[in-house]
Protein backbone atom coordinates (compact mmCIF):
# COMPACT_ATOMS: atom_id res chain seq x y z
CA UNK A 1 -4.46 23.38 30.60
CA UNK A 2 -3.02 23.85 27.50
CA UNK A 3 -5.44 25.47 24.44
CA UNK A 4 -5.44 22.69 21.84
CA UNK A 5 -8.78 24.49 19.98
CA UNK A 6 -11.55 21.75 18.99
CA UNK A 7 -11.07 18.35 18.98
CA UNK A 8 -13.90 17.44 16.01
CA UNK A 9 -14.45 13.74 17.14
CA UNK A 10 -16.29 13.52 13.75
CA UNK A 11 -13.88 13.93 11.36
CA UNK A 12 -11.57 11.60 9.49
CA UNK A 13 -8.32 12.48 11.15
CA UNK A 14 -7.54 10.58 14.32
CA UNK A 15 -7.88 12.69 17.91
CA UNK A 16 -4.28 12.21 18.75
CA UNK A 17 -3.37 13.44 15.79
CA UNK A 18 -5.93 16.28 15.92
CA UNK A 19 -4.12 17.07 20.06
CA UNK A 20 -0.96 16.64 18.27
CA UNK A 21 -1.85 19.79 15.84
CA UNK A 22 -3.68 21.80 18.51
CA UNK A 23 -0.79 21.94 20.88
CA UNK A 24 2.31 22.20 17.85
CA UNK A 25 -0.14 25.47 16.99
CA UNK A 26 0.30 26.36 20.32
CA UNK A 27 4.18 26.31 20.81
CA UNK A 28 4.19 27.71 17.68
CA UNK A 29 2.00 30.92 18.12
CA UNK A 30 3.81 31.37 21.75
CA UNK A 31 0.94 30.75 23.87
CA UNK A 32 3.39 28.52 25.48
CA UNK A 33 7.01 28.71 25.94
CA UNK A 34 10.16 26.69 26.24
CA UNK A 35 10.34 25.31 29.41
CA UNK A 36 6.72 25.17 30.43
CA UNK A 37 5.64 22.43 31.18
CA UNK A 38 2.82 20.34 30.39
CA UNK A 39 0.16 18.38 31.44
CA UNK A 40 1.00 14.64 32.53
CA UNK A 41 -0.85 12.77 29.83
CA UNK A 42 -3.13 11.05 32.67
CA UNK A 43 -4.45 15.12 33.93
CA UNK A 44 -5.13 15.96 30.31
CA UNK A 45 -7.04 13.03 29.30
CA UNK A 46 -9.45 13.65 32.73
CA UNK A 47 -9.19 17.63 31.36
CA UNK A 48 -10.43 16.46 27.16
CA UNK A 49 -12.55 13.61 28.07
CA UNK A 50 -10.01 11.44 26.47
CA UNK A 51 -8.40 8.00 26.73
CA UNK A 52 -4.94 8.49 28.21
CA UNK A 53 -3.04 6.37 25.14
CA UNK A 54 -4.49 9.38 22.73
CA UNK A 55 -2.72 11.65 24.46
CA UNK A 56 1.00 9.55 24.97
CA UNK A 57 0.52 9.21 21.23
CA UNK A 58 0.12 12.97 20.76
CA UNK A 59 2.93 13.62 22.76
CA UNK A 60 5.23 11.03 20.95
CA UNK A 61 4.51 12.72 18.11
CA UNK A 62 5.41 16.10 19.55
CA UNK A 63 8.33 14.80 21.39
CA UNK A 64 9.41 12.99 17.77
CA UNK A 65 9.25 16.23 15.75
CA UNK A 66 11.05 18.20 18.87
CA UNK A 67 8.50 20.27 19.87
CA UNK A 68 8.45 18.38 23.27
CA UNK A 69 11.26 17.51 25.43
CA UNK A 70 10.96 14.87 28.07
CA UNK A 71 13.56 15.22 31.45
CA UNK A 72 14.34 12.37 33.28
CA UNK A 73 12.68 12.66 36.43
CA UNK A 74 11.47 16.01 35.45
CA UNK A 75 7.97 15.38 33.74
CA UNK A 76 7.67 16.68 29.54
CA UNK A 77 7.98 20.28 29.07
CA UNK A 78 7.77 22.70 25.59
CA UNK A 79 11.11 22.44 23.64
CA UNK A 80 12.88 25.41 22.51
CA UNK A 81 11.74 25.89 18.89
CA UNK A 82 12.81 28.45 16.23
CA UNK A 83 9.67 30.33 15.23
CA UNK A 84 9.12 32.63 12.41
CA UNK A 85 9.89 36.32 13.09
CA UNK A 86 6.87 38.92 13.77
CA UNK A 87 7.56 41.94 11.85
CA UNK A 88 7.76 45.14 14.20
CA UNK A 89 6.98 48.78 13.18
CA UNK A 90 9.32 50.07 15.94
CA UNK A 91 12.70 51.25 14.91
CA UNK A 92 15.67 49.01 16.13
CA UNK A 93 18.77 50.99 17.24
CA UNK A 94 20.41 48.16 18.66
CA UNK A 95 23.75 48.21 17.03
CA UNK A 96 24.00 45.12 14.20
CA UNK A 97 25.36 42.43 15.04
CA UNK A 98 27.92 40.10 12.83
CA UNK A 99 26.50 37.78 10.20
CA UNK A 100 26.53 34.82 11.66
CA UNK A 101 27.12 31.87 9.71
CA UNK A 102 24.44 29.67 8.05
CA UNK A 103 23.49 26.71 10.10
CA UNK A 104 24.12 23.16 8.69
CA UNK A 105 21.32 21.47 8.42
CA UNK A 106 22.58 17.89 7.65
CA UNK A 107 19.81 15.91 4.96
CA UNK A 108 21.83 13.46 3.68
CA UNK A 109 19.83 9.81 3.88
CA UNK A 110 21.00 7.04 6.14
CA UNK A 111 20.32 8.84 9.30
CA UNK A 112 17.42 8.23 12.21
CA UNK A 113 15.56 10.54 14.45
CA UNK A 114 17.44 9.52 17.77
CA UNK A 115 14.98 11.48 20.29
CA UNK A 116 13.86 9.46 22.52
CA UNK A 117 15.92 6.42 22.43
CA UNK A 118 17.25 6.90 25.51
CA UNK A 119 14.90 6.41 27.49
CA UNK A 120 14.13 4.07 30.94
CA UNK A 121 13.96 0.92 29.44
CA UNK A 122 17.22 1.92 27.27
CA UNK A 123 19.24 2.80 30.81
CA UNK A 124 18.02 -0.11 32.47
CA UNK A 125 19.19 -2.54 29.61
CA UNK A 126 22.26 -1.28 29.43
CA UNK A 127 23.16 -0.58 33.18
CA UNK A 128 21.98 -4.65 34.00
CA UNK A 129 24.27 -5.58 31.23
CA UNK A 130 27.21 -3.66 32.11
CA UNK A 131 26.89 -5.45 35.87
CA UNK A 132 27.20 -8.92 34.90
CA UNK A 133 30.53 -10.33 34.99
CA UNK A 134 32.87 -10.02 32.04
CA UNK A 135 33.53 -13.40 30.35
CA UNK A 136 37.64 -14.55 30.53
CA UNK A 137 37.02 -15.32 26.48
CA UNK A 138 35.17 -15.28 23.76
CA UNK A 139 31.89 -17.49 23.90
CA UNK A 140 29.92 -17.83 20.77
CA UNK A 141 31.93 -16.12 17.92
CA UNK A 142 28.22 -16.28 16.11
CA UNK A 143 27.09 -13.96 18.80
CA UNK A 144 25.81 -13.66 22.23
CA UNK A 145 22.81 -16.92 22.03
CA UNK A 146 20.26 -14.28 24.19
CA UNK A 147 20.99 -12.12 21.62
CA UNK A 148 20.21 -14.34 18.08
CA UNK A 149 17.24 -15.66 19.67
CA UNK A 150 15.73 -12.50 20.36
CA UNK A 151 16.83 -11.29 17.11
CA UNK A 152 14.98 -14.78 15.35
CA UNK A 153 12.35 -13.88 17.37
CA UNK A 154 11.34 -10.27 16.50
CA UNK A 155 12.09 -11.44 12.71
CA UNK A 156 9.16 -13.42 13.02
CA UNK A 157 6.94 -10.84 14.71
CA UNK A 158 8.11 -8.07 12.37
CA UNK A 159 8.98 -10.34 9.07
CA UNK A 160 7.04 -13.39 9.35
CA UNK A 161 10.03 -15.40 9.32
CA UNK A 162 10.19 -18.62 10.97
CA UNK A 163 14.36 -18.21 12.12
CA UNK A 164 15.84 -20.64 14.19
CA UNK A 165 18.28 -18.66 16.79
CA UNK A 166 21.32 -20.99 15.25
CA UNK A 167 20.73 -19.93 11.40
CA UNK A 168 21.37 -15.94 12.96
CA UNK A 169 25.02 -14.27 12.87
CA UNK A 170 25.62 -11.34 14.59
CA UNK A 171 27.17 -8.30 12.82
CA UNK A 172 28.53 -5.13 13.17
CA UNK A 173 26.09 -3.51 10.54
CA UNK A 174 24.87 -4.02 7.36
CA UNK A 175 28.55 -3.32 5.92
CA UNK A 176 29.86 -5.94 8.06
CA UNK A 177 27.48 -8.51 6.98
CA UNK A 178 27.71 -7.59 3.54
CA UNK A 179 31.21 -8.25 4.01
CA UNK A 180 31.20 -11.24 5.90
CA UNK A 181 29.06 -13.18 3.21
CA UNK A 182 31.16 -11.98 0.00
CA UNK A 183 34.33 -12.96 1.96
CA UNK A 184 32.67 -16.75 2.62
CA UNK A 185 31.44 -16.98 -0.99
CA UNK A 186 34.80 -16.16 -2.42
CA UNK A 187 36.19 -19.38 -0.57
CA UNK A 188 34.90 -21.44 -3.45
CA UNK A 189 37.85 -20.27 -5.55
CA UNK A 190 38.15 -17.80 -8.47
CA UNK A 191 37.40 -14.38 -9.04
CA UNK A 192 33.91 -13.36 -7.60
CA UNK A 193 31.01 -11.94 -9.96
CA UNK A 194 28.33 -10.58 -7.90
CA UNK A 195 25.12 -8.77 -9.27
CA UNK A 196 24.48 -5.45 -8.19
CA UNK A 197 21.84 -2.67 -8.40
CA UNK A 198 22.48 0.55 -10.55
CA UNK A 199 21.82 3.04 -8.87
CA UNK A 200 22.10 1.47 -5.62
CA UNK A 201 24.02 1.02 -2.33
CA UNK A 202 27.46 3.27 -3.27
CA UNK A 203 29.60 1.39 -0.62
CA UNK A 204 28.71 -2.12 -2.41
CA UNK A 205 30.62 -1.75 -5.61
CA UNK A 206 33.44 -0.09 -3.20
CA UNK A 207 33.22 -3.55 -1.03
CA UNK A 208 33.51 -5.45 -4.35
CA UNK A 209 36.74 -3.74 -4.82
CA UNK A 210 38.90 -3.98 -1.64
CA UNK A 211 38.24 -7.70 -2.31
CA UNK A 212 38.92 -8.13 -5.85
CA UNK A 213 35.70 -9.08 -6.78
CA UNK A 214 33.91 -8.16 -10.01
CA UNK A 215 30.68 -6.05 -10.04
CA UNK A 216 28.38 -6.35 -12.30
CA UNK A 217 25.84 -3.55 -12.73
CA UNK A 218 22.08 -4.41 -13.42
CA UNK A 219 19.89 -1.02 -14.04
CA UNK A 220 17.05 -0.42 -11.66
CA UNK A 221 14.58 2.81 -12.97
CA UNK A 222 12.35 4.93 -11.02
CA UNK A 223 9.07 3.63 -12.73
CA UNK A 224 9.72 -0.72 -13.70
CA UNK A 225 12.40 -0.85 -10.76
CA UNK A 226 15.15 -3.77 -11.69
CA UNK A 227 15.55 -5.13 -14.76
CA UNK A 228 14.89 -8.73 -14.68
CA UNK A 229 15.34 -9.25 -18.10
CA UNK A 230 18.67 -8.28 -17.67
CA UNK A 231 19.17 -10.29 -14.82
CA UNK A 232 18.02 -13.40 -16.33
CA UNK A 233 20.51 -12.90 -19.40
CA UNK A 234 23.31 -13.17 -16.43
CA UNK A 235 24.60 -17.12 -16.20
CA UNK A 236 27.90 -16.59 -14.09
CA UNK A 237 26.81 -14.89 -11.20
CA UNK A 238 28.20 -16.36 -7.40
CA UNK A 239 25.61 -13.52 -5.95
CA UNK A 240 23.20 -10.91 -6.58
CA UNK A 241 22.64 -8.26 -4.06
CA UNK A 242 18.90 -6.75 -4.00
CA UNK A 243 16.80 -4.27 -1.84
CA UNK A 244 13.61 -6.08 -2.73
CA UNK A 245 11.56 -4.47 -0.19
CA UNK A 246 11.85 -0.55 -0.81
CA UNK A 247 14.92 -0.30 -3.61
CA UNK A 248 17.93 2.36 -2.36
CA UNK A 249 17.88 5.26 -3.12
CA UNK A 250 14.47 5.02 -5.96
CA UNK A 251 11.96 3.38 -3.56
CA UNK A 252 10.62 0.97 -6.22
CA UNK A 253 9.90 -2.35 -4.70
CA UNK A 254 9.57 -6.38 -6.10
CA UNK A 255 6.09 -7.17 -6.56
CA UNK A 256 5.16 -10.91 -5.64
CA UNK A 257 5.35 -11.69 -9.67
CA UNK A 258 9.06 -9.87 -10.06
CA UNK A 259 10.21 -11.74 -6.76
CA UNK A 260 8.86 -15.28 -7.75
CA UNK A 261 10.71 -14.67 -11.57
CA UNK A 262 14.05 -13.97 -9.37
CA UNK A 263 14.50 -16.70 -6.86
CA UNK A 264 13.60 -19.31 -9.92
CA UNK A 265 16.36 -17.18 -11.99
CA UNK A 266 18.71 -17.75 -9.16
CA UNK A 267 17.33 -21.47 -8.32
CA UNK A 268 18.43 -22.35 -12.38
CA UNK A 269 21.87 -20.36 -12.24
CA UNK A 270 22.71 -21.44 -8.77
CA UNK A 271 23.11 -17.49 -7.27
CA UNK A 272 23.38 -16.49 -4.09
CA UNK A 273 20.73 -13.98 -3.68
CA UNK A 274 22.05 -11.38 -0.68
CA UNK A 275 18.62 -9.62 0.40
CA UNK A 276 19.65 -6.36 2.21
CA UNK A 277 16.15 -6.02 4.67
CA UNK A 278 17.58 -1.99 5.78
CA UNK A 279 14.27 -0.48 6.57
CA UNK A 280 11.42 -2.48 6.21
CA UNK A 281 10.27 -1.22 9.73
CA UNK A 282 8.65 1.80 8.04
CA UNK A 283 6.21 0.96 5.45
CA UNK A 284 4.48 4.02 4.17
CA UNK A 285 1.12 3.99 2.46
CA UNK A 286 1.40 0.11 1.10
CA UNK A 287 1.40 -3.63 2.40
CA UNK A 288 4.72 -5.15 3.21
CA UNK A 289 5.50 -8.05 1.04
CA UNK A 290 6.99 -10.98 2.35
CA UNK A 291 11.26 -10.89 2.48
CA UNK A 292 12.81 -13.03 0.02
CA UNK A 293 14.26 -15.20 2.47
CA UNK A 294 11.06 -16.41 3.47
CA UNK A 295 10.53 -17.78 0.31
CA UNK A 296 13.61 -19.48 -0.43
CA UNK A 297 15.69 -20.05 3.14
CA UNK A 298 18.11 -21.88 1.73
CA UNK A 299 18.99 -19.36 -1.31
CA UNK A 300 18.90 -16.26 0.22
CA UNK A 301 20.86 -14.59 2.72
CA UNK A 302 19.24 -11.83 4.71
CA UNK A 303 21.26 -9.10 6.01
CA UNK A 304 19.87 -6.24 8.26
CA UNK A 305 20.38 -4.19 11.43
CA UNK A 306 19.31 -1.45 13.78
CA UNK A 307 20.67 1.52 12.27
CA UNK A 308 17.48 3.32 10.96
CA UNK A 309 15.59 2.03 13.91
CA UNK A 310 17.82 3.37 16.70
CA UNK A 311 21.36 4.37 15.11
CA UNK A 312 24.21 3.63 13.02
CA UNK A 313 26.47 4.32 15.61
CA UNK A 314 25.40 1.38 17.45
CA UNK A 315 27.04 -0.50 15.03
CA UNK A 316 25.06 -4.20 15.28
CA UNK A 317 23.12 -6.29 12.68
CA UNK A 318 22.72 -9.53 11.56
CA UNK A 319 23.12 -12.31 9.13
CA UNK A 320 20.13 -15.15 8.47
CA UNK A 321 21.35 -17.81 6.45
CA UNK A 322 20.71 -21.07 6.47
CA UNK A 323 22.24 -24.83 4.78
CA UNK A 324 25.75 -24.72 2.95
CA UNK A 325 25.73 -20.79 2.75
CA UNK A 326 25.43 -20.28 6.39
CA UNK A 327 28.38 -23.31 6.85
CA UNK A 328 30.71 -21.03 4.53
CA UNK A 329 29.71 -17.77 6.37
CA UNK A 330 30.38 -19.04 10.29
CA UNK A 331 33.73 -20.81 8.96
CA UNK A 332 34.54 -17.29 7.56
CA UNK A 333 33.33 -15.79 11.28
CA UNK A 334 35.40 -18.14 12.91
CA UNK A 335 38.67 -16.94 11.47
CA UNK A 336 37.47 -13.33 11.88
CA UNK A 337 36.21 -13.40 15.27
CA UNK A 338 33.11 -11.30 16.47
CA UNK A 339 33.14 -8.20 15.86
CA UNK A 340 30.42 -6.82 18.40
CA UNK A 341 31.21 -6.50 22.11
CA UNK A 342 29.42 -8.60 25.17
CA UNK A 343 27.77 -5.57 26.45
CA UNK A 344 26.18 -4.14 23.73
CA UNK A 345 24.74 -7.53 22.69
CA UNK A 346 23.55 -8.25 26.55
CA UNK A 347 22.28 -4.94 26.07
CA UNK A 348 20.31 -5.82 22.92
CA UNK A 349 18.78 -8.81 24.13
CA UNK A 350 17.03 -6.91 27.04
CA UNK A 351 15.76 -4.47 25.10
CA UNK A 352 14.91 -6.67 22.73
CA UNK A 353 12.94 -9.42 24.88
CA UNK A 354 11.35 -6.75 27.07
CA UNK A 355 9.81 -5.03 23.66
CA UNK A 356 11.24 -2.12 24.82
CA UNK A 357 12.66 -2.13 20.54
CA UNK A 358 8.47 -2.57 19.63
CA UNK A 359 7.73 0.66 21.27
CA UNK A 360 10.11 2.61 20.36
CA UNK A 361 9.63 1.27 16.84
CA UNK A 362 6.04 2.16 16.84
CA UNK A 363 6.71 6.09 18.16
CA UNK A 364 9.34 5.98 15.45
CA UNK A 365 6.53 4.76 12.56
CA UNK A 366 4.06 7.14 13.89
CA UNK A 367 6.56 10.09 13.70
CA UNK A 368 7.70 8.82 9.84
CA UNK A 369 4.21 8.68 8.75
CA UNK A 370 3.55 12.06 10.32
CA UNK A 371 6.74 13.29 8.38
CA UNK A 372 5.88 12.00 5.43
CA UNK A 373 2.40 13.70 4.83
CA UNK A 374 3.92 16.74 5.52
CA UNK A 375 6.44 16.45 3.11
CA UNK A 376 3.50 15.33 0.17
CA UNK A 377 1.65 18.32 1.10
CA UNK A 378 4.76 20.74 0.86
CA UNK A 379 5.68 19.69 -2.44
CA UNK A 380 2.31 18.84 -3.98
CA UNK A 381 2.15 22.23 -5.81
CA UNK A 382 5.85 22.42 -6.80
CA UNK A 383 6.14 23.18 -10.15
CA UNK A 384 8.74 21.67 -12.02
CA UNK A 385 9.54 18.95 -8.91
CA UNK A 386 8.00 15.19 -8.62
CA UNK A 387 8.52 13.72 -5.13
CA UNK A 388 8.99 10.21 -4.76
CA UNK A 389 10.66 7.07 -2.88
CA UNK A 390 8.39 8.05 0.13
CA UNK A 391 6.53 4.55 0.55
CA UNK A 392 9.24 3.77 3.13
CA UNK A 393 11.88 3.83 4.90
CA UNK A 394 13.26 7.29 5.63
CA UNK A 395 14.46 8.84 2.89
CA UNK A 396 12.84 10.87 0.17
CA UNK A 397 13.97 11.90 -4.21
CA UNK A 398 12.84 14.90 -5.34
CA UNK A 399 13.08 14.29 -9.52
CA UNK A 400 14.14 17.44 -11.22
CA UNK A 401 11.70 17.44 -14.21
CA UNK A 402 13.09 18.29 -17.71
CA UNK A 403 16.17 19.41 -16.02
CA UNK A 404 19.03 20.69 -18.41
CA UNK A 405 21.95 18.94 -18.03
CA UNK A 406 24.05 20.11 -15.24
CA UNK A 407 20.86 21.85 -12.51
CA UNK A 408 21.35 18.52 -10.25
CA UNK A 409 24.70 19.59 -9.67
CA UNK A 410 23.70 23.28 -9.41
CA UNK A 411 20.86 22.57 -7.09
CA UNK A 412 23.31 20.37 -4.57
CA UNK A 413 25.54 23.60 -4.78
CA UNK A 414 23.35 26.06 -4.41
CA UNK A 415 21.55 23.86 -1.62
CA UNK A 416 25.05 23.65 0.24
CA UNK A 417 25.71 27.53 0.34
CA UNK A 418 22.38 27.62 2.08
CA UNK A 419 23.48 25.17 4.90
CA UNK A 420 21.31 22.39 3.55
CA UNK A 421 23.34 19.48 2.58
CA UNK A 422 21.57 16.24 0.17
CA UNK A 423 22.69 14.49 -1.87
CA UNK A 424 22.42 14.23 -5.61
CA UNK A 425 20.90 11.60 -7.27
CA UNK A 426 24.12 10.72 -9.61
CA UNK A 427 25.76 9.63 -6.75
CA UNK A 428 24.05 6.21 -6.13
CA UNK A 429 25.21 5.07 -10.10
CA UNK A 430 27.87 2.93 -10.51
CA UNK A 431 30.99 4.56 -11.83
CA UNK A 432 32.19 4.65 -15.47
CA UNK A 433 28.37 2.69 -16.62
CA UNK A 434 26.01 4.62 -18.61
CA UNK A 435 22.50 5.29 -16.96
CA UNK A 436 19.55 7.26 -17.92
CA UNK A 437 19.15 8.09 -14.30
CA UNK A 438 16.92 11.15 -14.44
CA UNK A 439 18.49 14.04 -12.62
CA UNK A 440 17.55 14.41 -8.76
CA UNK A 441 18.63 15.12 -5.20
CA UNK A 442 17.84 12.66 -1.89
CA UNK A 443 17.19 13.93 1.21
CA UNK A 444 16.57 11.83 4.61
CA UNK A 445 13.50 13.32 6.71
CA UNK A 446 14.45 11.38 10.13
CA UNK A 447 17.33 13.03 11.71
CA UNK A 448 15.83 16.76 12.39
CA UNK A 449 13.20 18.11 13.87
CA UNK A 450 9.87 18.36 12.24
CA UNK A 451 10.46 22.39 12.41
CA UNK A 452 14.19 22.45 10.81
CA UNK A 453 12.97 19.75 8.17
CA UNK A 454 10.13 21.58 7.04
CA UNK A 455 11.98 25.38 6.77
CA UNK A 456 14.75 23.05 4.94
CA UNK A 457 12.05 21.63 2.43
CA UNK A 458 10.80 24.99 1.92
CA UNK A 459 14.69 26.05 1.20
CA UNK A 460 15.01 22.85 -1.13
CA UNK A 461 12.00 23.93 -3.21
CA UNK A 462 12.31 27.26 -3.83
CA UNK A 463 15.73 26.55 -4.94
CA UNK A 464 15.31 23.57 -6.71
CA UNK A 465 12.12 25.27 -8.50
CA UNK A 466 13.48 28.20 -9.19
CA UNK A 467 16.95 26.27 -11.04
CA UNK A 468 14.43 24.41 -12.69
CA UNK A 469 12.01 26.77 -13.96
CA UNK A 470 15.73 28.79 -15.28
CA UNK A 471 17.32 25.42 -17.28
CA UNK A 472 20.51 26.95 -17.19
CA UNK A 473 23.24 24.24 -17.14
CA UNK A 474 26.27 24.42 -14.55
CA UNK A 475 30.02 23.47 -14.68
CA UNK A 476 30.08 22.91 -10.93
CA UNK A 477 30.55 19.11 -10.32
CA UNK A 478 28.35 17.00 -8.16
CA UNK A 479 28.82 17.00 -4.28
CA UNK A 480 30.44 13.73 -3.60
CA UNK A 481 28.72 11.39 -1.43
CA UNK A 482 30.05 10.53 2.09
CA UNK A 483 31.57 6.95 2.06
CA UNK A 484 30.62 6.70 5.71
CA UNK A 485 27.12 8.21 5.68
CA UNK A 486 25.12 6.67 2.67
């Protein structure tokens, strides 16, 4: 049996949590190696004295942060993690090696953790789907019908949205759907005005652009969030598009008062409110608030998908709209045609209906939640730094404090010669419009392991704090932002 030291069933943190520490120490110390394996959960439950879900939710955890690596077939064994090096008073007369280049260590927000995704319920969804026969055409250009009602139906478990399967359009992403609606409001004629946050969403205002459209940039700040006063002095809108639920990149959020003043601001000027729902999955440390949509079906469109659940490469979301919006959008699908494959949808709607996407959702939460503490912990004492945007979703802003003009960009630069990339703050504002966005970089927290994250964060603070702490203004520009990665 693994040593996982004393399990105090007294105190306030949670025994799987408690495992979960004993047997990271473990790895971490070397009193286990990679490749060892370990107990099946059922043997070290009998071994603790504990119920066996404790310890399958200690090992999610372990397996989340990559301490743990499960083989199929081949039982869960100890991962092969970096630890710190023990200094040595023996000489070394090993001839030195060359310096080998600094490891990326990719932080830039939009991305999952993936481990574990593929897992027996994932094979079996896809391998049953990719058996039944290939249709001669295309059925439903609105999307395969197993797939939209399993899709209305974990809206209302998740969302509390009563969604009829018809009133949901499948989508290749949140760009897609994005797309898809501003395309089938534009039909009404003349030049499109749509609403959008600043900072916010970079690709929008770039979406706004291929299609001629006119943004129009409404200032969201770290502490109010948007600026509905501004909104309201806006009578020519055709749309608004809003992250209501956890704003992106600030993490400021629509309180029930700010959400009611909206929709009637949108019911008097007759906007489209576009509600992009990207990663409400992973509330952090607050109660979810019900999505726009739900109070206003017929006004607002919600768009969302599974990329920070399972992955933006698996390029599939959805539309919910409903009454002479959702006409305009499936004429506009109709002329497109679908843009998701058979398979993948088939695919979908098994793992959907078998809740195969509710557990893996729920190892995913766990892991975030884990995450974040460890993150508020590491930069509690940072002088100079405020942490923030960490009530959801995956994605954290450090806010430079008092920064002179120029240390964002010097930070991102000095981060990136380190192998850490993120990305700064400046970014997410809309082109050629003044802001008094304070200076700041974002990092996602998902994609690594909990052991590479955490060195990184160390990396990020000392470098952060120490440009900070100096003041001393840079002429290097701003790493850009990845079009295809934000």
């Amino acid at each position: 049996m693994i040593d996982v030291g004393i399990l105090d069933r007294s105190a306030p943190a949670p025994l799987h949590e408690q495992l979960a520490h004993g047997i990271r120490a473990a790895v971490l110390a070397g009193r286990v190696r990679a490749g060892d394996p370990v107990p099946s959960s059922r043997a070290l439950a009998a071994d603790l004295g504990l119920a066996r879900g404790t310890v399958v939710s200690a090992y999610e955890i372990l397996a989340g942060e990559g301490y743990l690596v499960t083989r199929p077939g081949g039982g869960t064994a100890v991962a092969e993690v970096a630890r710190a090096a023990v200094p040595s008073t023996a000489v070394d007369t090993a001839p030195l090696d060359p310096v080998a280049p600094t490891p990326l260590v990719d932080l830039r927000p939009g991305r999952p953790g993936t481990a574990g995704v593929v897992d027996a319920a994932w094979r079996s969804a896809w391998r049953r789907a990719s058996t039944l026969d290939v249709d001669s055409d295309i059925g439903d250009v609105l999307g395969d019908p197993a797939l939209r009602a399993a899709i209305a139906a974990h809206l209302g478990r998740t969302r509390g949205l009563d969604v009829a399967p018809d009133d949901v359009i499948v989508a290749a992403g949140t760009s897609d759907a994005m797309l898809l609606t501003l395309l089938a409001l534009g039909q009404r004629g003349g030049a499109l005005r749509v609403g959008i946050e600043n900072p916010g969403y970079p690709r929008v205002h770039r979406l706004l652009a291929r299609l001629g459209a006119q943004a129009v940039p409404i200032a969201v700040r770290p502490t109010t969030g948007l600026d509905l006063d501004a909104v309201e002095q806006c009578h020519d809108l055709d749309a608004i598009i809003v992250t209501p639920h956890h704003h992106y990149p600030l993490g400021s959020r629509l309180d029930a008062a700010a959400r009611s003043r909206l929709l009637d601001w949108a019911a008097r000027t007759a906007t489209v409110v576009i509600e992009d729902d990207y990663d409400s999955e992973f509330p952090h440390g607050r109660v979810p608030l019900p999505p726009l949509h739900l109070l206003d079906p017929a006004g607002v469109v919600l768009i969302g998908s599974f990329s920070k659940v399972l992955s933006p490469a698996l390029r599939c979301g959805w539309i919910v709209a409903t009454g002479a919006v959702r006409a305009r959008i499936v004429a506009a699908r109709e002329d497109l045609d679908p843009p998701v494959g058979s398979i993948p949808q088939r695919a979908l709607a098994l793992y959907l209906v078998e809740g195969a996407l509710a557990r893996h959702t729920a190892r995913r939460r766990r892991d975030y939640r884990h995450r974040r503490r460890l993150l508020l912990e590491a930069f509690a004492g940072a002088e100079g730094l405020t942490l923030t945007a960490t009530d959801g979703g995956l994605h954290a802003v450090v806010l430079l404090d008092d920064a002179a003009p120029g240390v964002e960009a010097e930070v991102v630069a000095a981060l990136a010669a380190d192998g850490i990339v993120v990305a700064p703050l400046a970014g997410y504002a809309v082109p050629g419009v003044a802001t008094d966005l304070p200076a700041g970089i974002v990092f996602g927290y998902a994609a690594p392991s909990t052991p590479v994250l955490m060195d990184a964060v160390d990396r990020i603070i000392g470098a952060a704090g120490a440009l900070v702490g100096r003041g001393c203004p840079s002429t290097r520009p701003a790493a850009p932002l990845d079009p295809d990665t934000v």
